[in-house]
Protein backbone atom coordinates (compact mmCIF):
# COMPACT_ATOMS: atom_id res chain seq x y z
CA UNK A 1 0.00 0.00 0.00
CA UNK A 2 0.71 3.61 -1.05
CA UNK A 3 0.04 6.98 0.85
CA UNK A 4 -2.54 7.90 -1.37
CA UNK A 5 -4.34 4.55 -0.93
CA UNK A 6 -4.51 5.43 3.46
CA UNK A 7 -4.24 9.37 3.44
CA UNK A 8 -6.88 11.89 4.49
CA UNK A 9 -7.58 13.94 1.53
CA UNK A 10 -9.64 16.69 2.98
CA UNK A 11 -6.65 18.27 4.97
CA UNK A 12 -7.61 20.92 7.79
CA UNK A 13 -4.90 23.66 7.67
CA UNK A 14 -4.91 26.89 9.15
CA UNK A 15 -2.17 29.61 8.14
CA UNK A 16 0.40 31.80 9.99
CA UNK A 17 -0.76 34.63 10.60
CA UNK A 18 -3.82 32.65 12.28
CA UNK A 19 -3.90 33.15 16.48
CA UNK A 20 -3.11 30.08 18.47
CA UNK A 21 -6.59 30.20 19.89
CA UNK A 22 -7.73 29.57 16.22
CA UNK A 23 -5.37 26.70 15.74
CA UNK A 24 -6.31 24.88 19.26
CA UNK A 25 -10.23 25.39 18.49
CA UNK A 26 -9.75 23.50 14.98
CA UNK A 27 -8.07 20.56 16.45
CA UNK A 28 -10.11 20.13 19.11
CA UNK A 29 -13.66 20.73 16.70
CA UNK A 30 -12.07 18.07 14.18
CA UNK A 31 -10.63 15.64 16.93
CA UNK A 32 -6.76 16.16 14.84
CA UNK A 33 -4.00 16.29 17.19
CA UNK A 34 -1.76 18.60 13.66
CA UNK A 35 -2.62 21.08 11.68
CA UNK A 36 -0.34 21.84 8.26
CA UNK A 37 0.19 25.41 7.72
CA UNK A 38 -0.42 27.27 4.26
CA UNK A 39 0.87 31.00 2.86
CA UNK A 40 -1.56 32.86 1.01
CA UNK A 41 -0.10 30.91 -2.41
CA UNK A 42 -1.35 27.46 -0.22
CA UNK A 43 2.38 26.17 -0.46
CA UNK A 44 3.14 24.33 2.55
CA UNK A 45 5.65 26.50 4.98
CA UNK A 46 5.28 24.14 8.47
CA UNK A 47 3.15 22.22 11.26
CA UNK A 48 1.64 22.82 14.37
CA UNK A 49 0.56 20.17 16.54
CA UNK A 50 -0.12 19.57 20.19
CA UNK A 51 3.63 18.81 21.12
CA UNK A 52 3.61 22.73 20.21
CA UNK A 53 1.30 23.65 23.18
CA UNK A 54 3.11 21.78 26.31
CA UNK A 55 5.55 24.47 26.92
CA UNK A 56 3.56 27.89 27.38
CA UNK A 57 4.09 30.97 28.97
CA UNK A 58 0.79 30.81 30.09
CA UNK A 59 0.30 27.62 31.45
CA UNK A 60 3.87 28.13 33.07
CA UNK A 61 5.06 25.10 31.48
CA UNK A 62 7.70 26.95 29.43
CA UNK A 63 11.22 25.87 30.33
CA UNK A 64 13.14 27.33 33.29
CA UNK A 65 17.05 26.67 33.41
CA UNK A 66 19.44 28.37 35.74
CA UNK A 67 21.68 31.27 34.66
CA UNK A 68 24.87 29.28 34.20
CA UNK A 69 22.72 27.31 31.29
CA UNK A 70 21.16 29.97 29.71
CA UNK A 71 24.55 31.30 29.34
CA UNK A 72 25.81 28.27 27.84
CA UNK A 73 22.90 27.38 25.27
CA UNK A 74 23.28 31.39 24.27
CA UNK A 75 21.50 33.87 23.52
CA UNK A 76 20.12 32.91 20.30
CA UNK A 77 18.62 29.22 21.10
CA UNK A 78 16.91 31.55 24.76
CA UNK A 79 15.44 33.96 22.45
CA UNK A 80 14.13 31.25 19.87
CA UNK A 81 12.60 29.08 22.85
CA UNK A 82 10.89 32.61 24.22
CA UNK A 83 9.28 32.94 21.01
CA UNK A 84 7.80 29.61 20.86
CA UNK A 85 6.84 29.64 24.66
CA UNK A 86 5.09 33.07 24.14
CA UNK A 87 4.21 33.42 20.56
CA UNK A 88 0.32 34.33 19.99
CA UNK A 89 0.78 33.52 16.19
CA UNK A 90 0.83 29.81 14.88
CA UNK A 91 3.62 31.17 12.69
CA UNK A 92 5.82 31.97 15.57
CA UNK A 93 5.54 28.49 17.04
CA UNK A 94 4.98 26.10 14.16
CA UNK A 95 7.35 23.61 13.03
CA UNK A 96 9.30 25.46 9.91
CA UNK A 97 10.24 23.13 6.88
CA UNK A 98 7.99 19.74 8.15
CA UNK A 99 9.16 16.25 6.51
CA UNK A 100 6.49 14.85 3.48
CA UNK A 101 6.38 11.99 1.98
CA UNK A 102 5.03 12.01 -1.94
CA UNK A 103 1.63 9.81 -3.07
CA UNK A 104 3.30 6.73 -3.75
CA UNK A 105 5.42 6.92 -1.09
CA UNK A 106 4.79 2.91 0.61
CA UNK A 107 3.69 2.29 4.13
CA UNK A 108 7.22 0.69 4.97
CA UNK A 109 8.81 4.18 4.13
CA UNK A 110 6.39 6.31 6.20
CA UNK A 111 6.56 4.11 9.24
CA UNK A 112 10.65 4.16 8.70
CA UNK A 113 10.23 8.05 8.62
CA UNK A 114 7.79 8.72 11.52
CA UNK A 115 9.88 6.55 13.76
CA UNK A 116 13.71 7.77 13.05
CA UNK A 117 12.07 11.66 13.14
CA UNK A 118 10.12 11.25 16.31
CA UNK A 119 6.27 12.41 13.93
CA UNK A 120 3.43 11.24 14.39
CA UNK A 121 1.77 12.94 11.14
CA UNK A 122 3.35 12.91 6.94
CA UNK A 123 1.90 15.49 5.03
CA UNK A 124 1.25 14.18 1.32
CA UNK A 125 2.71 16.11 -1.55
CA UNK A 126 1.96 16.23 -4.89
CA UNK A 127 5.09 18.31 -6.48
CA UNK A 128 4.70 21.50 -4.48
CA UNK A 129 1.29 20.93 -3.39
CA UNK A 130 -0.38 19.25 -0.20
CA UNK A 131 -3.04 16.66 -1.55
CA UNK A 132 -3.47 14.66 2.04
CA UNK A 133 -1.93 13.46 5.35
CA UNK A 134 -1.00 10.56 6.51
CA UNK A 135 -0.94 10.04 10.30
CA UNK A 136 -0.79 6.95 12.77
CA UNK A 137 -4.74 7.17 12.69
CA UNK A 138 -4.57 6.10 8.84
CA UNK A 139 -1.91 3.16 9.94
CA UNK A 140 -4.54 1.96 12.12
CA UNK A 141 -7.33 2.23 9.98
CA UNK A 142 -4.86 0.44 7.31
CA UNK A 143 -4.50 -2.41 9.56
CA UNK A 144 -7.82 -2.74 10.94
CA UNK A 145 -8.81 -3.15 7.04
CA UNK A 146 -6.15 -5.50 6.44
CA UNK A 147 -7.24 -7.81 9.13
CA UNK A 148 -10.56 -8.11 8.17
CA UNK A 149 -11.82 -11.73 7.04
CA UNK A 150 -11.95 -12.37 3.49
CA UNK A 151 -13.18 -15.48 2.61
CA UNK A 152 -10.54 -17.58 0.70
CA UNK A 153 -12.49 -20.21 -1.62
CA UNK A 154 -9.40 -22.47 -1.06
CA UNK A 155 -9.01 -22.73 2.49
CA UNK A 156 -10.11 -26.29 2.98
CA UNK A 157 -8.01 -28.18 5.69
CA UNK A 158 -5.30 -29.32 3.55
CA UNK A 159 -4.34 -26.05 1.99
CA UNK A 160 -5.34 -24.25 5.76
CA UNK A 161 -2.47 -27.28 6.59
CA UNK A 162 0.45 -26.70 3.80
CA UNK A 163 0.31 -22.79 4.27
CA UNK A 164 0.71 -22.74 8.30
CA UNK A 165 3.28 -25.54 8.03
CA UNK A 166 5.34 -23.32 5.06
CA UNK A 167 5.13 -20.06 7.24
CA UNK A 168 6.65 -21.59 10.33
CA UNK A 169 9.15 -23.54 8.57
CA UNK A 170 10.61 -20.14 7.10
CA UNK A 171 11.03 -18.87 10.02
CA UNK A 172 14.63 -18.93 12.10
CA UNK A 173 12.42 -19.60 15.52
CA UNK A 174 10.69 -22.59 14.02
CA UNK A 175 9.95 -25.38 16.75
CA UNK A 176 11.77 -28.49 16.32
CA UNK A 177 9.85 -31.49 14.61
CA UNK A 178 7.05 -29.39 13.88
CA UNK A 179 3.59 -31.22 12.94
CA UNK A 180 0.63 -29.30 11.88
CA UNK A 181 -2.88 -30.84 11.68
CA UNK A 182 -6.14 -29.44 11.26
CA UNK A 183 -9.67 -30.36 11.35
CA UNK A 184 -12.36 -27.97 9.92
CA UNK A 185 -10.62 -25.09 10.24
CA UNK A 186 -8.77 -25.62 13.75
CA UNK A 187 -5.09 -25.69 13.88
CA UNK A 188 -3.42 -27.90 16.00
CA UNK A 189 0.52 -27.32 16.70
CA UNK A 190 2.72 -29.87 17.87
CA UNK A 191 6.83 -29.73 18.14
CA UNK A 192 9.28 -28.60 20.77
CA UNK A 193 10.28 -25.12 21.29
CA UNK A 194 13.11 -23.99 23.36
CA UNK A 195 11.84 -19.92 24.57
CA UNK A 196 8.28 -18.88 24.95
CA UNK A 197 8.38 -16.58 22.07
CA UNK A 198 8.54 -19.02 19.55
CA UNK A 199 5.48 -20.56 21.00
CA UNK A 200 3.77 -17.13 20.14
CA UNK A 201 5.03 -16.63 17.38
CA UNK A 202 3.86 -19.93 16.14
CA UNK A 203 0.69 -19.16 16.54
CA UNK A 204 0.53 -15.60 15.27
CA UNK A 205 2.04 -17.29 12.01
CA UNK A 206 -1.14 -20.02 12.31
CA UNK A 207 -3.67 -17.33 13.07
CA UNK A 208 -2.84 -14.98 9.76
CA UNK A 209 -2.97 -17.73 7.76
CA UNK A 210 -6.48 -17.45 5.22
CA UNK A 211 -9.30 -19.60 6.94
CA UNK A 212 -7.93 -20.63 10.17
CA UNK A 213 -10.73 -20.60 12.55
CA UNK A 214 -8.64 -21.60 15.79
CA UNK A 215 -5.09 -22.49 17.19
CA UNK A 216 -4.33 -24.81 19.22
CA UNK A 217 -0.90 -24.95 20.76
CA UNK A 218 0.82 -28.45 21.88
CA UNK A 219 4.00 -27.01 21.30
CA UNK A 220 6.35 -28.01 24.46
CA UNK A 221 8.85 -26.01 26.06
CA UNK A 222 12.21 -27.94 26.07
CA UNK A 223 14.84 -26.57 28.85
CA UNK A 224 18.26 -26.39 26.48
CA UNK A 225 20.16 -27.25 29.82
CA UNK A 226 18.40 -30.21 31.13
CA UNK A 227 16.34 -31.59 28.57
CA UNK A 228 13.09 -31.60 30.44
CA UNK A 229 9.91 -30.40 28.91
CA UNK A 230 6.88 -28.44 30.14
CA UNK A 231 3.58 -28.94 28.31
CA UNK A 232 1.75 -25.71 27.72
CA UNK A 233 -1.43 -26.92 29.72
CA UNK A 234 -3.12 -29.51 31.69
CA UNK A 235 -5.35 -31.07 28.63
CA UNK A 236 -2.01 -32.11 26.48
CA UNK A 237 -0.12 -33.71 28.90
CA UNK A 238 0.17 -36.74 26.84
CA UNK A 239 0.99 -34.49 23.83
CA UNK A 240 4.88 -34.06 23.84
């Protein structure tokens, strides 16, 4: 998937000459947590978002350091926080020169981007122009899509079977002796596994599998050190 494929198109943006009042009364009338900021030509010139509110003067929030560390961050970082702890205008407190991603950026580049730049929002540009936004909101909604069953007309037991067994046995954390079985839909795991994460993963590889209706695990826990096993619960004792 693409950005243009998750985005919201119908982007609520304020400018900067707007007051801060204006700015705080959008995002809290359209539920956004980010607002992109336009000039008068509509080009894109920053972002404001909450993270821009928690250090006001008038909250008295904004940062207080002692004289020897004023005088060491300088005089032109103190004078560039004052502005943003006291500016009235969202221009004065925006975030100048915001990253974008283009329409066909993929999902695998904005997640990369939000997480090494610390954002939680991507406004969408087409050449010079902002066409949407992609924010964590539209991730979730991506996935929540994504997840929904879709009937697969060829999940019968033995394909439900070959598909589960293939995704495990690709895996580096794949149990040892691994057997899969399943009857009408229900996934039965058997093998040894030496940590508890491979147990879970197991079974998050058996549950996104098309057509599984269940997982059951009968996977035992092998201690590398001593060799003895733990079954996962009372019912499969005789399991391992």
């Amino acid at each position: 998937m693409r950005a243009h494929q998750i985005m919201t198109k119908d982007v609520v943006t304020v400018g900067p000459e707007a007051s801060i009042v204006e700015a705080s009364r959008l995002m809290l009338e359209h539920h956004i947590s980010g607002l992109p900021v336009l000039d008068a030509h509509g080009h894109l010139v920053g972002i404001v978002s909450e993270g821009d509110f928690l250090r006001r003067a008038e909250l008295g929030t904004q940062r207080k350091r002692p004289r020897w560390l004023q005088f060491l961050i300088g005089p032109d970082r103190e004078a560039t926080e004052f502005v943003r702890q006291s500016g009235r205008k969202v221009g004065e407190i925006m975030t100048r020169t915001p990253h974008t991603v283009a329409e066909d950026t993929p999902l695998e580049e904005i997640v990369s981007l939000m997480e090494k730049k610390h954002v939680k929002r991507l406004p969408v540009m087409h050449r010079d122009r902002l066409v949407g936004i992609v924010t964590r909101a539209n991730l979730l909604s991506a996935v929540a899509s994504l997840a929904r069953e879709i009937p697969d007309p060829t999940a019968d037991d033995d394909h439900i079977r070959e598909r589960v067994t293939q995704a495990i046995l690709k895996t580096g954390w794949r149990p040892i002796g691994l057997q899969v079985t399943v009857r009408n839909g229900v996934v039965h795991l058997h093998g040894l596994i030496v940590n508890e994460s491979s147990r879970q993963a197991a079974k998050v590889a058996a549950e996104n599998v098309a057509g599984v209706a269940e997982v059951r695990d009968y996977l035992c826990l092998v201690d590398s050190y001593s060799g003895f096993y733990v079954e996962p619960n009372e019912d499969v004792k005789t399991a391992c």
